[in-house]
PDB file of N, CA and C in Angstrom:
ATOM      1  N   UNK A   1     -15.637 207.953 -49.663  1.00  0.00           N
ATOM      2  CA  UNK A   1     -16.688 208.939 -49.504  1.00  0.00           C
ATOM      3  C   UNK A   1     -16.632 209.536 -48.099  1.00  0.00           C
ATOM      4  N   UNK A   2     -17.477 210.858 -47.469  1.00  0.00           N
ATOM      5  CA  UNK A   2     -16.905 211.310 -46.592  1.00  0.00           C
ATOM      6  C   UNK A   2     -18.847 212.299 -46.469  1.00  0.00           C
ATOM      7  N   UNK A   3     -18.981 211.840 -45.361  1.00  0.00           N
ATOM      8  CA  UNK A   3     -20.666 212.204 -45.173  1.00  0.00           C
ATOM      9  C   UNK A   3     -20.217 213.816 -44.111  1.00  0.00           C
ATOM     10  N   UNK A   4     -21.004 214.504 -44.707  1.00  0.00           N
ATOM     11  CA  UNK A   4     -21.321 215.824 -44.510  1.00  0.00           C
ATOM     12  C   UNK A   4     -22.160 216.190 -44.088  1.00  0.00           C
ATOM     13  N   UNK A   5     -22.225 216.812 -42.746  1.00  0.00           N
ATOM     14  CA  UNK A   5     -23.287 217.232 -42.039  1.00  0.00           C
ATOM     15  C   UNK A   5     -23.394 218.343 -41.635  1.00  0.00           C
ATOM     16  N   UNK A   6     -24.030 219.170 -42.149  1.00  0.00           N
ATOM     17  CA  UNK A   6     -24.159 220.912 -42.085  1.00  0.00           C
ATOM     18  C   UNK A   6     -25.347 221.053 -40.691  1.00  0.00           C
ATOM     19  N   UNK A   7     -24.714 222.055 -39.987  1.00  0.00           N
ATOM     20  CA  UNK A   7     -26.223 222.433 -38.954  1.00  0.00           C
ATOM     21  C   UNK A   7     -26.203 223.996 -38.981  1.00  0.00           C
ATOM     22  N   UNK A   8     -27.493 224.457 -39.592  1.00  0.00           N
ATOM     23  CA  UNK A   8     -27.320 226.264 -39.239  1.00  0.00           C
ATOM     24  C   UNK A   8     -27.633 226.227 -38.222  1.00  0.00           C
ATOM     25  N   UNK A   9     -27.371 227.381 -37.218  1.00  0.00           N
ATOM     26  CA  UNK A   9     -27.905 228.121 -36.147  1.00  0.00           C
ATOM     27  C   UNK A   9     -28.349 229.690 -36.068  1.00  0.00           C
ATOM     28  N   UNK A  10     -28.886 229.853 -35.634  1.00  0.00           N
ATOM     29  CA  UNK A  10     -29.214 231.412 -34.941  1.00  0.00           C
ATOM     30  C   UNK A  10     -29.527 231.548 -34.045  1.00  0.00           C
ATOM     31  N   UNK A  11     -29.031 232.719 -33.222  1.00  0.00           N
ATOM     32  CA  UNK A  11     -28.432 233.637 -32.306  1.00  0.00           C
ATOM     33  C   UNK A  11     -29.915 233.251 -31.625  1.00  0.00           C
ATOM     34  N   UNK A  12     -30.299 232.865 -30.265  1.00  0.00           N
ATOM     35  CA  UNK A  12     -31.117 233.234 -29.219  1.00  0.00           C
ATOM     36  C   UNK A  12     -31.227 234.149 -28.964  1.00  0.00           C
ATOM     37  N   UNK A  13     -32.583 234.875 -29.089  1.00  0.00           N
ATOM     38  CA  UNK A  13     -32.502 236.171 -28.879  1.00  0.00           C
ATOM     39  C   UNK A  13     -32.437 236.775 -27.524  1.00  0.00           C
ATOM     40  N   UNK A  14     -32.518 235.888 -26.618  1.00  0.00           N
ATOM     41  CA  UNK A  14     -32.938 236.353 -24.851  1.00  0.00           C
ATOM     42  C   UNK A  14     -31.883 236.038 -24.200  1.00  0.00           C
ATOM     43  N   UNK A  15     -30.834 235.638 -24.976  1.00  0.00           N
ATOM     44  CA  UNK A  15     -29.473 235.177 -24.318  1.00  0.00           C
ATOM     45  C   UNK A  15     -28.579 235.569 -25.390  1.00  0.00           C
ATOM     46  N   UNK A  16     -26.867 235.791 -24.958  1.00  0.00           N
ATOM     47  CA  UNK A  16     -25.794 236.433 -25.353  1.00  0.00           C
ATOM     48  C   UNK A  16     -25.133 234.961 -26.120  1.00  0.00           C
ATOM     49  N   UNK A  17     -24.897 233.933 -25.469  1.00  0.00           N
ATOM     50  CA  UNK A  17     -23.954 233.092 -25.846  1.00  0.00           C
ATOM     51  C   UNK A  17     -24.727 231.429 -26.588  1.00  0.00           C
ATOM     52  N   UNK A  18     -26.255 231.358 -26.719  1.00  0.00           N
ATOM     53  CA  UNK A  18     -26.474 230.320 -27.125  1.00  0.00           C
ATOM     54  C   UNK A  18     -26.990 230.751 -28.464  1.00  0.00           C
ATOM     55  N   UNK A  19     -27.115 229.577 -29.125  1.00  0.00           N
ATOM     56  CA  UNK A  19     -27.498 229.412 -30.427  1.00  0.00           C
ATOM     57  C   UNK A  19     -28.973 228.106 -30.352  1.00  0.00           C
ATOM     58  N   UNK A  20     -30.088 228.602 -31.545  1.00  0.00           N
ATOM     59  CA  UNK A  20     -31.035 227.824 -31.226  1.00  0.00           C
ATOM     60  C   UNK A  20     -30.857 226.859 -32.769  1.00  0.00           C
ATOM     61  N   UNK A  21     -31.192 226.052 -33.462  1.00  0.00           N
ATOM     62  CA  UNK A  21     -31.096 224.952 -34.578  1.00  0.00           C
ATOM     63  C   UNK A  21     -32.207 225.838 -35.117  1.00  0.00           C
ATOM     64  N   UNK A  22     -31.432 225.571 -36.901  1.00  0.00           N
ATOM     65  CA  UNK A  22     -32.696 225.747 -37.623  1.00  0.00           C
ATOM     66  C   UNK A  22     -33.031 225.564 -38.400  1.00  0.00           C
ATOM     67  N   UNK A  23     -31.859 224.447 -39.135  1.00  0.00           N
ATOM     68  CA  UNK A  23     -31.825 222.605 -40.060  1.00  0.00           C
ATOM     69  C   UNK A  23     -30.759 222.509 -39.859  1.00  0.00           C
ATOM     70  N   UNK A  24     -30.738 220.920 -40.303  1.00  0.00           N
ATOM     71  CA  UNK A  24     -29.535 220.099 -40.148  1.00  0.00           C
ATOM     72  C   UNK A  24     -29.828 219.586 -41.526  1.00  0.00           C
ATOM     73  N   UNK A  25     -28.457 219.056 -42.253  1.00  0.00           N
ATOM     74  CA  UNK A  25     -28.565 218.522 -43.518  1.00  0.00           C
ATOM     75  C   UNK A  25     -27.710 217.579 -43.831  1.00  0.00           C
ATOM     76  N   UNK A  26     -27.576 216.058 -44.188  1.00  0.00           N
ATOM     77  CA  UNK A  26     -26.854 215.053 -44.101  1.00  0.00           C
ATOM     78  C   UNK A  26     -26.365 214.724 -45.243  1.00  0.00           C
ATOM     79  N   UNK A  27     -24.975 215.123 -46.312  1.00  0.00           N
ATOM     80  CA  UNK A  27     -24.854 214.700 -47.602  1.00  0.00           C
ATOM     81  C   UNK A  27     -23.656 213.544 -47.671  1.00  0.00           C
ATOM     82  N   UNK A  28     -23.258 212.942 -48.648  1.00  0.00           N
ATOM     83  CA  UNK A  28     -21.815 212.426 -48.995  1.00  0.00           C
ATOM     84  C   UNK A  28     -21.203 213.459 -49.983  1.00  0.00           C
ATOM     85  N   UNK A  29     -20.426 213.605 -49.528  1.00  0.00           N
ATOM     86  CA  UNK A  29     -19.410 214.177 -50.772  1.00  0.00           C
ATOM     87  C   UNK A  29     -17.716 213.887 -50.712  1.00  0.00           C
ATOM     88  N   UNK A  30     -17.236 214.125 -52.103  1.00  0.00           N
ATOM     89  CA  UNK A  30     -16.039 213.390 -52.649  1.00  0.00           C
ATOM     90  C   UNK A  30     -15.116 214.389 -52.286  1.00  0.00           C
ATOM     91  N   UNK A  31     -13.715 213.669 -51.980  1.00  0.00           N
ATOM     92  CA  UNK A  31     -12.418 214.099 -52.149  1.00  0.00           C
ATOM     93  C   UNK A  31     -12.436 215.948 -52.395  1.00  0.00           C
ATOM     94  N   UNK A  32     -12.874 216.120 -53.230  1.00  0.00           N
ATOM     95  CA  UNK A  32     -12.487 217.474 -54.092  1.00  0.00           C
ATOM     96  C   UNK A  32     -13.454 218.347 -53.358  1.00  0.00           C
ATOM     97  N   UNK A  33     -14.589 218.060 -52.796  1.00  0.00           N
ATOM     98  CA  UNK A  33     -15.423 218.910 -52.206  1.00  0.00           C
ATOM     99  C   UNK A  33     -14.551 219.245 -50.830  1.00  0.00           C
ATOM    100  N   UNK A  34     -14.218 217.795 -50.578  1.00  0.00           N
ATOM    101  CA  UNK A  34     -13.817 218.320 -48.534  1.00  0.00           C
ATOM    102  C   UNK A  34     -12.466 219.053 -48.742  1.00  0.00           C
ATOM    103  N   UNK A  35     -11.635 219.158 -49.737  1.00  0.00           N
ATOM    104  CA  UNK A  35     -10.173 219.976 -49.929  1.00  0.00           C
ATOM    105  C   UNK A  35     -11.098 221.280 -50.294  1.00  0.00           C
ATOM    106  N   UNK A  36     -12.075 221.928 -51.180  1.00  0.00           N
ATOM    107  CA  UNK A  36     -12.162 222.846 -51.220  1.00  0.00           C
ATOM    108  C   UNK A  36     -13.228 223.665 -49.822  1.00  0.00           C
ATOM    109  N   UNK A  37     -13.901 222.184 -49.431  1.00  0.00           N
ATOM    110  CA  UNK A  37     -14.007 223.346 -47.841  1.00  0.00           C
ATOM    111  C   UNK A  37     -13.227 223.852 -46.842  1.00  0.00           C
ATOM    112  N   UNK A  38     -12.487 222.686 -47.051  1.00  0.00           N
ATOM    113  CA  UNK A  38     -11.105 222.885 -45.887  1.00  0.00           C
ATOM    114  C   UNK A  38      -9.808 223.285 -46.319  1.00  0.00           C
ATOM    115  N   UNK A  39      -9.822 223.955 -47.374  1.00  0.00           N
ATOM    116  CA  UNK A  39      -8.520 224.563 -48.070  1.00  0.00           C
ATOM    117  C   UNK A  39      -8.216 225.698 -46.893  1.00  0.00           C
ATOM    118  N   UNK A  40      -6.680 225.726 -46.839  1.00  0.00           N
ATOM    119  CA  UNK A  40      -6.544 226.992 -46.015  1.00  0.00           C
ATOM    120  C   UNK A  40      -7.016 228.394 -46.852  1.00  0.00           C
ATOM    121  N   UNK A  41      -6.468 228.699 -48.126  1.00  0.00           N
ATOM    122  CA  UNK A  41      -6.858 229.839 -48.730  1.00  0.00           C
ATOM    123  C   UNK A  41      -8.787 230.039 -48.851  1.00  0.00           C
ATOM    124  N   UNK A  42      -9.329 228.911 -48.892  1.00  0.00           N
ATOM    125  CA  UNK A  42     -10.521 228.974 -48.559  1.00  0.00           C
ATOM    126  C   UNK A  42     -10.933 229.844 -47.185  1.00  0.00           C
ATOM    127  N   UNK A  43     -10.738 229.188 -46.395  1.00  0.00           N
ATOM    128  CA  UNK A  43     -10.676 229.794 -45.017  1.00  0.00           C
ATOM    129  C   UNK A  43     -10.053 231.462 -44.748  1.00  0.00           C
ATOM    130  N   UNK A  44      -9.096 231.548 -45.191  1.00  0.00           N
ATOM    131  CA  UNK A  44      -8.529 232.924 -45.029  1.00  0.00           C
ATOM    132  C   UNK A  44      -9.358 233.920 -45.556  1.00  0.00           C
ATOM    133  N   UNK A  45     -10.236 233.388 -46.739  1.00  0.00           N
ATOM    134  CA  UNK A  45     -10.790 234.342 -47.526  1.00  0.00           C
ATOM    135  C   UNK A  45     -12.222 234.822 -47.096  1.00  0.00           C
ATOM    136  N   UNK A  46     -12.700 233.610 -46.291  1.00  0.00           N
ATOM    137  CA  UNK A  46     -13.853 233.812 -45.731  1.00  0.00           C
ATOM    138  C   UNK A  46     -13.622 235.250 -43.988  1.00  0.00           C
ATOM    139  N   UNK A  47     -12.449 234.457 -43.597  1.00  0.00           N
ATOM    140  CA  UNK A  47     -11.680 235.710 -42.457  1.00  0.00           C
ATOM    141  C   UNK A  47     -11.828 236.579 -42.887  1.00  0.00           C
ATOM    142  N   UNK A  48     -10.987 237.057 -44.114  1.00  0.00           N
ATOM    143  CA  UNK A  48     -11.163 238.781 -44.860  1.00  0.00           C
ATOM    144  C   UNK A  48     -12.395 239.155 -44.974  1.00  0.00           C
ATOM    145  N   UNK A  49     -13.645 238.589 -44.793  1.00  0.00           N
ATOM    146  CA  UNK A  49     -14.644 239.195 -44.997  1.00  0.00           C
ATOM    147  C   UNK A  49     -15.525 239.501 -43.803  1.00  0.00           C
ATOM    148  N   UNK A  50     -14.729 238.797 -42.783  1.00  0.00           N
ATOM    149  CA  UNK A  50     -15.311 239.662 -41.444  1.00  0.00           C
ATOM    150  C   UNK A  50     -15.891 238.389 -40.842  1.00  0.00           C
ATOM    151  N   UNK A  51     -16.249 237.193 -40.808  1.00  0.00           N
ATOM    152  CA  UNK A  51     -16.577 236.305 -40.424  1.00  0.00           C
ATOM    153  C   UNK A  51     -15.510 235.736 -39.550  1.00  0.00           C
ATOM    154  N   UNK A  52     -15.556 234.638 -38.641  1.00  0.00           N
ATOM    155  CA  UNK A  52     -14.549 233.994 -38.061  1.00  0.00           C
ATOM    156  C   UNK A  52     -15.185 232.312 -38.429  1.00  0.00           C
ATOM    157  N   UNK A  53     -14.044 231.755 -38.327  1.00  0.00           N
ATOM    158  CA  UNK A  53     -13.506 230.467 -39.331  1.00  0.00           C
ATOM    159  C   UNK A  53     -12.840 229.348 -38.463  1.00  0.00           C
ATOM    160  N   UNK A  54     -13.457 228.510 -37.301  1.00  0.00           N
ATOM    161  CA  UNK A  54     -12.636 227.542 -36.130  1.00  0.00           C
ATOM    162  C   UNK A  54     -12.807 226.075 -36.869  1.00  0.00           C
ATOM    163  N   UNK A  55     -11.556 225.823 -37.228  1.00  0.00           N
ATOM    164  CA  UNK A  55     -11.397 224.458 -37.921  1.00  0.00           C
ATOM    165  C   UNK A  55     -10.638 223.566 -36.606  1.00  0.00           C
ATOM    166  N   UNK A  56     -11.323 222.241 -36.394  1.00  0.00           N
ATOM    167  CA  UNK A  56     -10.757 221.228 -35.279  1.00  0.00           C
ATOM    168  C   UNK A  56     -10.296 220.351 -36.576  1.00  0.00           C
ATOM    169  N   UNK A  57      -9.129 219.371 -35.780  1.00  0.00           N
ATOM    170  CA  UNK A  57      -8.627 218.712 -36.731  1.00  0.00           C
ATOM    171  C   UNK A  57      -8.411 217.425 -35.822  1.00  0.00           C
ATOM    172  N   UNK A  58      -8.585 216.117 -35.836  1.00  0.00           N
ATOM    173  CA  UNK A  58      -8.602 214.707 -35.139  1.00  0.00           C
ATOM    174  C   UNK A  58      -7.938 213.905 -36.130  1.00  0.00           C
ATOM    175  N   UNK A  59      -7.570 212.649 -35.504  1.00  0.00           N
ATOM    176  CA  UNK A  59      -6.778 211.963 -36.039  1.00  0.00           C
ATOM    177  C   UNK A  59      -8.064 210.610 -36.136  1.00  0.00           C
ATOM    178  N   UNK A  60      -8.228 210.472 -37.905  1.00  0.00           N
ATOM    179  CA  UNK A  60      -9.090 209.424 -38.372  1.00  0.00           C
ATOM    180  C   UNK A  60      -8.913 208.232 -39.284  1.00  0.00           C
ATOM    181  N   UNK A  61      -9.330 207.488 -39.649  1.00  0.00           N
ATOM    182  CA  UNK A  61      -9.244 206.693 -40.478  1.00  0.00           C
ATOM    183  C   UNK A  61      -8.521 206.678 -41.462  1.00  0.00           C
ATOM    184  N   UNK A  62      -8.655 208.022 -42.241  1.00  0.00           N
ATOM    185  CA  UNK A  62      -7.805 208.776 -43.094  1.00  0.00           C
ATOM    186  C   UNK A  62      -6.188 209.587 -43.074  1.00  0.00           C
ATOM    187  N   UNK A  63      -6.335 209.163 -41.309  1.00  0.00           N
ATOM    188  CA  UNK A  63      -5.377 210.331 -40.920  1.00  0.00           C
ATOM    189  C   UNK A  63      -5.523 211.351 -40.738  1.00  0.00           C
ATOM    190  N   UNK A  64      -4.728 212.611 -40.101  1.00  0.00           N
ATOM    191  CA  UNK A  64      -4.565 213.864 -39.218  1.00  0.00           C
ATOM    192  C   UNK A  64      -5.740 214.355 -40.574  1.00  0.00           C
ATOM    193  N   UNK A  65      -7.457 215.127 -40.071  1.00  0.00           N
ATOM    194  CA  UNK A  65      -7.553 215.501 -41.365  1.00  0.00           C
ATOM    195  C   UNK A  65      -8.614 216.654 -40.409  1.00  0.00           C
ATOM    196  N   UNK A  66      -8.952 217.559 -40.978  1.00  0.00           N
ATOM    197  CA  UNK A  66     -10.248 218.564 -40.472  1.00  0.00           C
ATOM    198  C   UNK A  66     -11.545 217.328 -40.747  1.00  0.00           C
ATOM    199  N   UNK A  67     -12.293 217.863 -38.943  1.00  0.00           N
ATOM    200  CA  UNK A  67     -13.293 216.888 -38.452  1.00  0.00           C
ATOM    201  C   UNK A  67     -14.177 218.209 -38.483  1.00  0.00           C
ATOM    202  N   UNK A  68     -14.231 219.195 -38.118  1.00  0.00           N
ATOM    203  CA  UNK A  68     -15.004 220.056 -37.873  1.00  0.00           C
ATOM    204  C   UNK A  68     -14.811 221.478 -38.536  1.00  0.00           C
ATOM    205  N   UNK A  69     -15.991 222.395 -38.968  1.00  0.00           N
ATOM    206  CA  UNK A  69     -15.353 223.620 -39.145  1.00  0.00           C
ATOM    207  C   UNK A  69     -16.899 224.601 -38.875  1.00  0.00           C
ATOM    208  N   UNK A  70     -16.581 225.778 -37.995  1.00  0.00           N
ATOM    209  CA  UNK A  70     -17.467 226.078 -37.240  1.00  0.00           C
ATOM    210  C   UNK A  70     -17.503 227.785 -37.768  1.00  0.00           C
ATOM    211  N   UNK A  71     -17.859 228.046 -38.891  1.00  0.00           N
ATOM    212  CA  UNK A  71     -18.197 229.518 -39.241  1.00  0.00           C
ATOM    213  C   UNK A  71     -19.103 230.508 -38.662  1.00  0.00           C
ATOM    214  N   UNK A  72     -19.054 231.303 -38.243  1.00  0.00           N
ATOM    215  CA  UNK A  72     -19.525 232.527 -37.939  1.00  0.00           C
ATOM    216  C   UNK A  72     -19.610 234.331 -38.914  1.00  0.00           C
ATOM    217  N   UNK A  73     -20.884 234.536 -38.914  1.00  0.00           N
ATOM    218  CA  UNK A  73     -21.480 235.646 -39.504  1.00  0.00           C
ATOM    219  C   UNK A  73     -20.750 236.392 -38.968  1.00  0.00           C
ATOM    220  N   UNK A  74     -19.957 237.841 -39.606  1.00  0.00           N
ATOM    221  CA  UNK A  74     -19.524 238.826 -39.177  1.00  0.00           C
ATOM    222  C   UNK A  74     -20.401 239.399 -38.225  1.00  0.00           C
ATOM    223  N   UNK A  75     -21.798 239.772 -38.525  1.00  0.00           N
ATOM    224  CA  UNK A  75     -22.537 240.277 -37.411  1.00  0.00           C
ATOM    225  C   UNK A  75     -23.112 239.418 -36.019  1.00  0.00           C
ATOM    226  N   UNK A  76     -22.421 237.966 -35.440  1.00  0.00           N
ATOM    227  CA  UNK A  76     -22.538 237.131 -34.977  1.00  0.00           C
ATOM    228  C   UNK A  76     -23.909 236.638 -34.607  1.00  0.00           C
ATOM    229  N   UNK A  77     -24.909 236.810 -35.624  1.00  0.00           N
ATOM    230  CA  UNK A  77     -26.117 236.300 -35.490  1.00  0.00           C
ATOM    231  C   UNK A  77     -26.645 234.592 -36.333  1.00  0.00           C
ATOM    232  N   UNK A  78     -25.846 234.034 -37.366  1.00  0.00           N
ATOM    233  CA  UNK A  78     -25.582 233.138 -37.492  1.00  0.00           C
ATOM    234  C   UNK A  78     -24.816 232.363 -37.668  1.00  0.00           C
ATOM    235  N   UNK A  79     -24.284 231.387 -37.369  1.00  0.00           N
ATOM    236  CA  UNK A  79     -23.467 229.810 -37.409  1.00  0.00           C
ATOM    237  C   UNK A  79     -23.419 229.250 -38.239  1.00  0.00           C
ATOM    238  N   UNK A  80     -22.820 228.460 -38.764  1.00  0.00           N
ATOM    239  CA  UNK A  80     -22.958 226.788 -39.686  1.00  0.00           C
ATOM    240  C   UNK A  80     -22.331 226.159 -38.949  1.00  0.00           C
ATOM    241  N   UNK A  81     -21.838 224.816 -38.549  1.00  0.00           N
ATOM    242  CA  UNK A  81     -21.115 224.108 -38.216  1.00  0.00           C
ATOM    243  C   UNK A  81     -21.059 222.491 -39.351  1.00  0.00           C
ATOM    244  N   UNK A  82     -20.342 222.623 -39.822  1.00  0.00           N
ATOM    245  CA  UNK A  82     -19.933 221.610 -40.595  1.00  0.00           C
ATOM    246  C   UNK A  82     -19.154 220.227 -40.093  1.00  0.00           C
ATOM    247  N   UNK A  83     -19.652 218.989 -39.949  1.00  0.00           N
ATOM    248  CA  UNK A  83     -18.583 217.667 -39.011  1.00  0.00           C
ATOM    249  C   UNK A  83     -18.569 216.893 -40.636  1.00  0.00           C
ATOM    250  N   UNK A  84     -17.470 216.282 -40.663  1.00  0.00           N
ATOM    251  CA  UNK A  84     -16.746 215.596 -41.622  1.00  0.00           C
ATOM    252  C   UNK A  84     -17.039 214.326 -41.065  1.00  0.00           C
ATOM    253  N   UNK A  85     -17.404 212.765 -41.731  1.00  0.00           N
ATOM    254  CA  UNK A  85     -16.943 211.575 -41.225  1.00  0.00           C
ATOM    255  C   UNK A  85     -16.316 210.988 -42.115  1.00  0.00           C
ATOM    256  N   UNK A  86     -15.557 210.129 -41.742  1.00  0.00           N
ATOM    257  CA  UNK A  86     -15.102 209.249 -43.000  1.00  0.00           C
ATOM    258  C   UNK A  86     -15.227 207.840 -43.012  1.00  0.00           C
ATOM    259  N   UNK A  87     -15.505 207.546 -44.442  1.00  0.00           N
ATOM    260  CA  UNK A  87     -16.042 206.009 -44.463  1.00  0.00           C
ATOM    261  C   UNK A  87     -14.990 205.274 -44.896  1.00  0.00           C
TER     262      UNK A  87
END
């Protein structure tokens, strides 16, 4: 199993470069979920639509695998940041 932790953000409005929280959400999910978040064609497809897509990748339990993936709104007013753990 592999616990999933989503955090939205949005854009501070009185500043250029921070982001303020505005839930966090803690799930498990299986095998087939974390390949289809972290699929490359996943990712590319979200790029084509004007968003930007920063996947970190660490070496875990599991091996070389995506730890992080940090999406951005085309109009850069909101975030997700997604962290992977593995059990």
């Amino acid at each position: 199993m592999i616990t999933l932790t989503t955090t939205k953000l949005k854009k501070n409005p009185n500043t250029k470069t921070t982001y303020n929280e505005v839930s966090k959400t803690v799930e498990d999910i299986d095998w087939e979920q974390y390949h289809n978040i972290t699929n490359k064609d996943t990712l590319t497809w979200f790029r084509r639509l004007g968003g930007s897509e920063t996947v970190t990748k660490a070496y875990t339990s599991q091996g070389y695998k995506t730890v992080r993936v940090i999406s951005t709104s085309p109009n850069k007013q909101n975030k997700t940041v997604r962290e992977f753990k593995f059990k």
